[in-house]
C-alpha atoms as a PDB file:
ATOM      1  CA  UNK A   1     102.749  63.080 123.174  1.00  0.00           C
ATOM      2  CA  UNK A   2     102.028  66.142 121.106  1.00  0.00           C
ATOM      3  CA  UNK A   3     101.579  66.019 117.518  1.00  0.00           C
ATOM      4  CA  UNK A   4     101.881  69.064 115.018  1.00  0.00           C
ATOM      5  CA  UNK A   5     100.355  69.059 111.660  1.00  0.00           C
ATOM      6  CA  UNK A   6     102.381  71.813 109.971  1.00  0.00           C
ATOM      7  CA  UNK A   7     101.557  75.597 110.468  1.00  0.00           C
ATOM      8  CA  UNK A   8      97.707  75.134 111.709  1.00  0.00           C
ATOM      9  CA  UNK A   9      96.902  72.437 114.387  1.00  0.00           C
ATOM     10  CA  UNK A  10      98.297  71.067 117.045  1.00  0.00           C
ATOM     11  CA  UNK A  11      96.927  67.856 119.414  1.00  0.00           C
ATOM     12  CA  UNK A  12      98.343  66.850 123.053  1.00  0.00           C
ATOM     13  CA  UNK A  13      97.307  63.339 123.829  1.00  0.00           C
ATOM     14  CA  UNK A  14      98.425  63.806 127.649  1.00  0.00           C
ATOM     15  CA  UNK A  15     100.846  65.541 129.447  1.00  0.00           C
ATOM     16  CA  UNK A  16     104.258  66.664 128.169  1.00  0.00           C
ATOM     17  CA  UNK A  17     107.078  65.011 129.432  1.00  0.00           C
ATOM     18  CA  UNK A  18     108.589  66.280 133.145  1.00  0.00           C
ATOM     19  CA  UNK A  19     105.474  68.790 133.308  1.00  0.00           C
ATOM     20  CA  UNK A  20     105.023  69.873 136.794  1.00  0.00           C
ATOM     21  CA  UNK A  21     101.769  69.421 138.800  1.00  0.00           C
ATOM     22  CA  UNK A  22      99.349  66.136 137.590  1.00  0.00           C
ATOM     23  CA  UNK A  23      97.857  66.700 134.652  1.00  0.00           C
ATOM     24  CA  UNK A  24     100.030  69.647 132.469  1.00  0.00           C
ATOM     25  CA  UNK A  25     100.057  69.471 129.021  1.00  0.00           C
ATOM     26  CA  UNK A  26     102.337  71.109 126.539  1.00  0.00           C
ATOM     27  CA  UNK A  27     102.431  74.920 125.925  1.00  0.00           C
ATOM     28  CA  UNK A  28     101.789  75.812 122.718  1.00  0.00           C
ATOM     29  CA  UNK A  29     101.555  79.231 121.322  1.00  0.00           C
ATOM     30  CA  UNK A  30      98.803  81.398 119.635  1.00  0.00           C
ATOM     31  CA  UNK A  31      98.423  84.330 118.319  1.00  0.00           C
ATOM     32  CA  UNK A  32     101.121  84.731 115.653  1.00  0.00           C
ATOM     33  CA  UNK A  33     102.969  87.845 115.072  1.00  0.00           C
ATOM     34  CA  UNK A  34      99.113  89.932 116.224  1.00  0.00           C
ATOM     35  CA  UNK A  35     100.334  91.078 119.711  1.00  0.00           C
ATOM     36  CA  UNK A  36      97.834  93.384 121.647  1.00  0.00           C
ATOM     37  CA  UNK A  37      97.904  93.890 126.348  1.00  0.00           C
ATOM     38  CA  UNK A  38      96.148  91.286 127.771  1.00  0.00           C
ATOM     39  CA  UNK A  39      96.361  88.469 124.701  1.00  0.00           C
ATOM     40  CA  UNK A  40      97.035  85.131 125.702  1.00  0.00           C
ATOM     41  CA  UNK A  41     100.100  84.184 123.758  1.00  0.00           C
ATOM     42  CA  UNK A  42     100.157  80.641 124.513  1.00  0.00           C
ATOM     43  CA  UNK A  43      97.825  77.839 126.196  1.00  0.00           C
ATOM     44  CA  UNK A  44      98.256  74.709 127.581  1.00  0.00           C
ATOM     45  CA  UNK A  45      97.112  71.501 126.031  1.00  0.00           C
ATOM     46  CA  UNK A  46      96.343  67.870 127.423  1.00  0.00           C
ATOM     47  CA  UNK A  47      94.382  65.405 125.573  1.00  0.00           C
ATOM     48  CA  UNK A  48      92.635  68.237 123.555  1.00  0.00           C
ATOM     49  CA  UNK A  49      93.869  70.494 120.100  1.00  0.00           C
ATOM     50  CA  UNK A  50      94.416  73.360 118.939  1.00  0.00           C
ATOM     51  CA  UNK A  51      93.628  74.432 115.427  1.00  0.00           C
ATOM     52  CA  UNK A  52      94.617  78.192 113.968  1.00  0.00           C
ATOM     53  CA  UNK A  53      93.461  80.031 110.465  1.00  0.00           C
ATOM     54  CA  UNK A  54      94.549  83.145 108.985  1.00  0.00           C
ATOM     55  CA  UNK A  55      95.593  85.577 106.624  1.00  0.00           C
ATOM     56  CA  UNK A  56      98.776  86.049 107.997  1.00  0.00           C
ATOM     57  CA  UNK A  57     100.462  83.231 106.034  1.00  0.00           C
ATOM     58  CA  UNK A  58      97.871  82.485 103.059  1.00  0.00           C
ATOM     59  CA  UNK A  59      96.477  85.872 103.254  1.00  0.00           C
ATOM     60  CA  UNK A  60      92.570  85.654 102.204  1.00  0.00           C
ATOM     61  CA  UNK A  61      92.428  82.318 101.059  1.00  0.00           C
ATOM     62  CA  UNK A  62      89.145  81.368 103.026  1.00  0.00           C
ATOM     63  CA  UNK A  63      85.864  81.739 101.086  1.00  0.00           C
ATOM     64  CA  UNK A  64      82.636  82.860 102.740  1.00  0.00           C
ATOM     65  CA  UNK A  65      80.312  79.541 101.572  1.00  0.00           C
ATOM     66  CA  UNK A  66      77.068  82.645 101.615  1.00  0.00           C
ATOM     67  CA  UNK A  67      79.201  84.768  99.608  1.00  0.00           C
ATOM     68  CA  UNK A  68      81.434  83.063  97.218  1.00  0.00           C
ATOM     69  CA  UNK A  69      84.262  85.916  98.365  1.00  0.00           C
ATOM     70  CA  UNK A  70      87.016  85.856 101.003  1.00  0.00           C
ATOM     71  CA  UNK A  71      85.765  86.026 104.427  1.00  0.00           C
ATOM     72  CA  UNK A  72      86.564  89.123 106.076  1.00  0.00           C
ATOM     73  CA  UNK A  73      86.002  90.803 109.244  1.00  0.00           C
ATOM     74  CA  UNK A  74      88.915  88.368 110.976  1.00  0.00           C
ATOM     75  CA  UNK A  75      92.541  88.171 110.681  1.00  0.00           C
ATOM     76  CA  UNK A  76      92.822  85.251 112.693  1.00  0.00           C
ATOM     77  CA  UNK A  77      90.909  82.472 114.663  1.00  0.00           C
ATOM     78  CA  UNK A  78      92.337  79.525 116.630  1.00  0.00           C
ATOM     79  CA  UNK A  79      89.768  76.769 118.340  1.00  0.00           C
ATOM     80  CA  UNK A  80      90.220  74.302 120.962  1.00  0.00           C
ATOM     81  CA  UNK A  81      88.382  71.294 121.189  1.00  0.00           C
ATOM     82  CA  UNK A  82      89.598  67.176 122.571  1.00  0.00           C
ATOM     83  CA  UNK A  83      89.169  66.291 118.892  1.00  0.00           C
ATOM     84  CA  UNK A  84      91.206  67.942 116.113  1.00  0.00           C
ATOM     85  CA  UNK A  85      89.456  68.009 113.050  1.00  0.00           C
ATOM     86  CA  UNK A  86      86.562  69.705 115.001  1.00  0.00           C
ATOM     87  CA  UNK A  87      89.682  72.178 116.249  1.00  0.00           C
ATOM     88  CA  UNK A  88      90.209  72.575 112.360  1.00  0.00           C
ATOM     89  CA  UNK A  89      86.668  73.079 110.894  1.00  0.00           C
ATOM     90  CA  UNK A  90      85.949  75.615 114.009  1.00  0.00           C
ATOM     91  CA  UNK A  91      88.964  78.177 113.600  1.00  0.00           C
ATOM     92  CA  UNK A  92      88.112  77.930 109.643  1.00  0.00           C
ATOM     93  CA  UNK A  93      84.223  78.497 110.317  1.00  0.00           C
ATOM     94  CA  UNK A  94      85.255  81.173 113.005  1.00  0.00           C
ATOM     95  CA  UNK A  95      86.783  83.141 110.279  1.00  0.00           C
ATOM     96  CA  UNK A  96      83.313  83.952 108.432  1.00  0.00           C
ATOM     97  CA  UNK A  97      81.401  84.407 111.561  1.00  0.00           C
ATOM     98  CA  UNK A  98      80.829  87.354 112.913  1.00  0.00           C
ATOM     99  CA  UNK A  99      81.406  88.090 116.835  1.00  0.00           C
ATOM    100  CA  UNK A 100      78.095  87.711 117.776  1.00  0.00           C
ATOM    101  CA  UNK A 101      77.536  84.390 116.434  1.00  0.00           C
ATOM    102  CA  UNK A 102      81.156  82.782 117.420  1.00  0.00           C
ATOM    103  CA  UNK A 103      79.999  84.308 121.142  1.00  0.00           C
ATOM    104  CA  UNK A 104      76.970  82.538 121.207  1.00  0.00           C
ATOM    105  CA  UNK A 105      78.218  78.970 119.697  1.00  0.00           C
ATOM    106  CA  UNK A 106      80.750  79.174 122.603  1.00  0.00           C
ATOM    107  CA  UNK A 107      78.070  79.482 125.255  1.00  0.00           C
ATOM    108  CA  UNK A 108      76.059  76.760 123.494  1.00  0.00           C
ATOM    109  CA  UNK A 109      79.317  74.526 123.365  1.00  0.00           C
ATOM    110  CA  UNK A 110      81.395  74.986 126.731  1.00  0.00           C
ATOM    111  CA  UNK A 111      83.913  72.544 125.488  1.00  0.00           C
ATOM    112  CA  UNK A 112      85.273  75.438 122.970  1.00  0.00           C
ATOM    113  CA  UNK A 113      87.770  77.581 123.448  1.00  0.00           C
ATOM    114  CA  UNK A 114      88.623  80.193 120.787  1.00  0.00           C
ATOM    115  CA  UNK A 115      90.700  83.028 120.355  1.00  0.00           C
ATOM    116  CA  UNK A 116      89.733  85.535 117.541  1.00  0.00           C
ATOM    117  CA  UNK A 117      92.074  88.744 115.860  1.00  0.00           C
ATOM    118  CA  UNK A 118      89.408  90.632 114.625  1.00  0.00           C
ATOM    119  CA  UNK A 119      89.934  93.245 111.475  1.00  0.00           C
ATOM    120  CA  UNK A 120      89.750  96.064 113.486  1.00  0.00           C
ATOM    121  CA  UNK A 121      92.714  95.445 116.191  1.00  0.00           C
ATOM    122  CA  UNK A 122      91.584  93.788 118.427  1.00  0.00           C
ATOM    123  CA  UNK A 123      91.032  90.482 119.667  1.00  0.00           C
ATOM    124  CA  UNK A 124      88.147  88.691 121.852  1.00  0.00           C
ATOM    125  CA  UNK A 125      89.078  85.052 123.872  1.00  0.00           C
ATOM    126  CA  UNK A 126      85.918  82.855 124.127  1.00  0.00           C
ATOM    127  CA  UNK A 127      85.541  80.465 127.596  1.00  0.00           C
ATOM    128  CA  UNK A 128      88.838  81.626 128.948  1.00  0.00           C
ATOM    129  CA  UNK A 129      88.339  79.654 131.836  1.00  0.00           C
ATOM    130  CA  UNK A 130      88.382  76.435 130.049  1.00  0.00           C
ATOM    131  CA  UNK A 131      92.090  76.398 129.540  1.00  0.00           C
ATOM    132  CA  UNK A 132      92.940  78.512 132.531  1.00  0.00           C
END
């Protein structure tokens, strides 16, 4: 079953129906209208979510917490975790980190996968290998 909260997460709880091979989930895409060589523009999903924030539909409606003003730096951020709240609250936070820091969370935490549009073009995937 895959469930789809509206425009920013989405949660497989196995594999989709008639998916070939044991064990494949539901393709779901990422990466909104942003389209740059190499992006992934869709991953697969079993019994974990994927959560996406942006400016591309709400433009900068995110608010640094350190600064009191938009966050900036990233167009876009989508995170995958197994649970989907922590799917939401990462893409959000991933928005007012910098590189750097979302970089080294993902080492610390192997279980995340992220994608990230950054303000300047070009985009940076995060433990590719986890949803390879």
């Amino acid at each position: 079953m895959l469930l789809h909260g509206g425009t920013s997460t989405a949660v497989a709880l196995g594999a989709a129906p008639g998916a070939e091979g044991e064990g494949r989930g539901w393709p779901v895409g990422v990466g909104g209208t942003w389209d740059f060589p190499g992006m992934p523009r869709s991953i697969v999903l079993s019994r974990r979510a994927l959560s996406g924030s942006g400016t591309e539909v709400k433009k900068s409606h995110i608010i640094d917490p350190r600064t009191g003003n938009p966050a900036s730096g990233h167009l876009a951020a989508w995170a995958s975790h197994e649970s989907a709240a922590i799917a939401d609250a990462l893409s959000t936070a991933f928005m007012v980190m910098d590189t750097r820091q979302i970089a080294k969370f993902c080492r610390e935490h192997g279980e995340v996968w992220a994608l990230v549009i950054r303000g300047d073009g070009t985009f940076r995937v995060f433990n590719p290998d986890l949803l390879a």
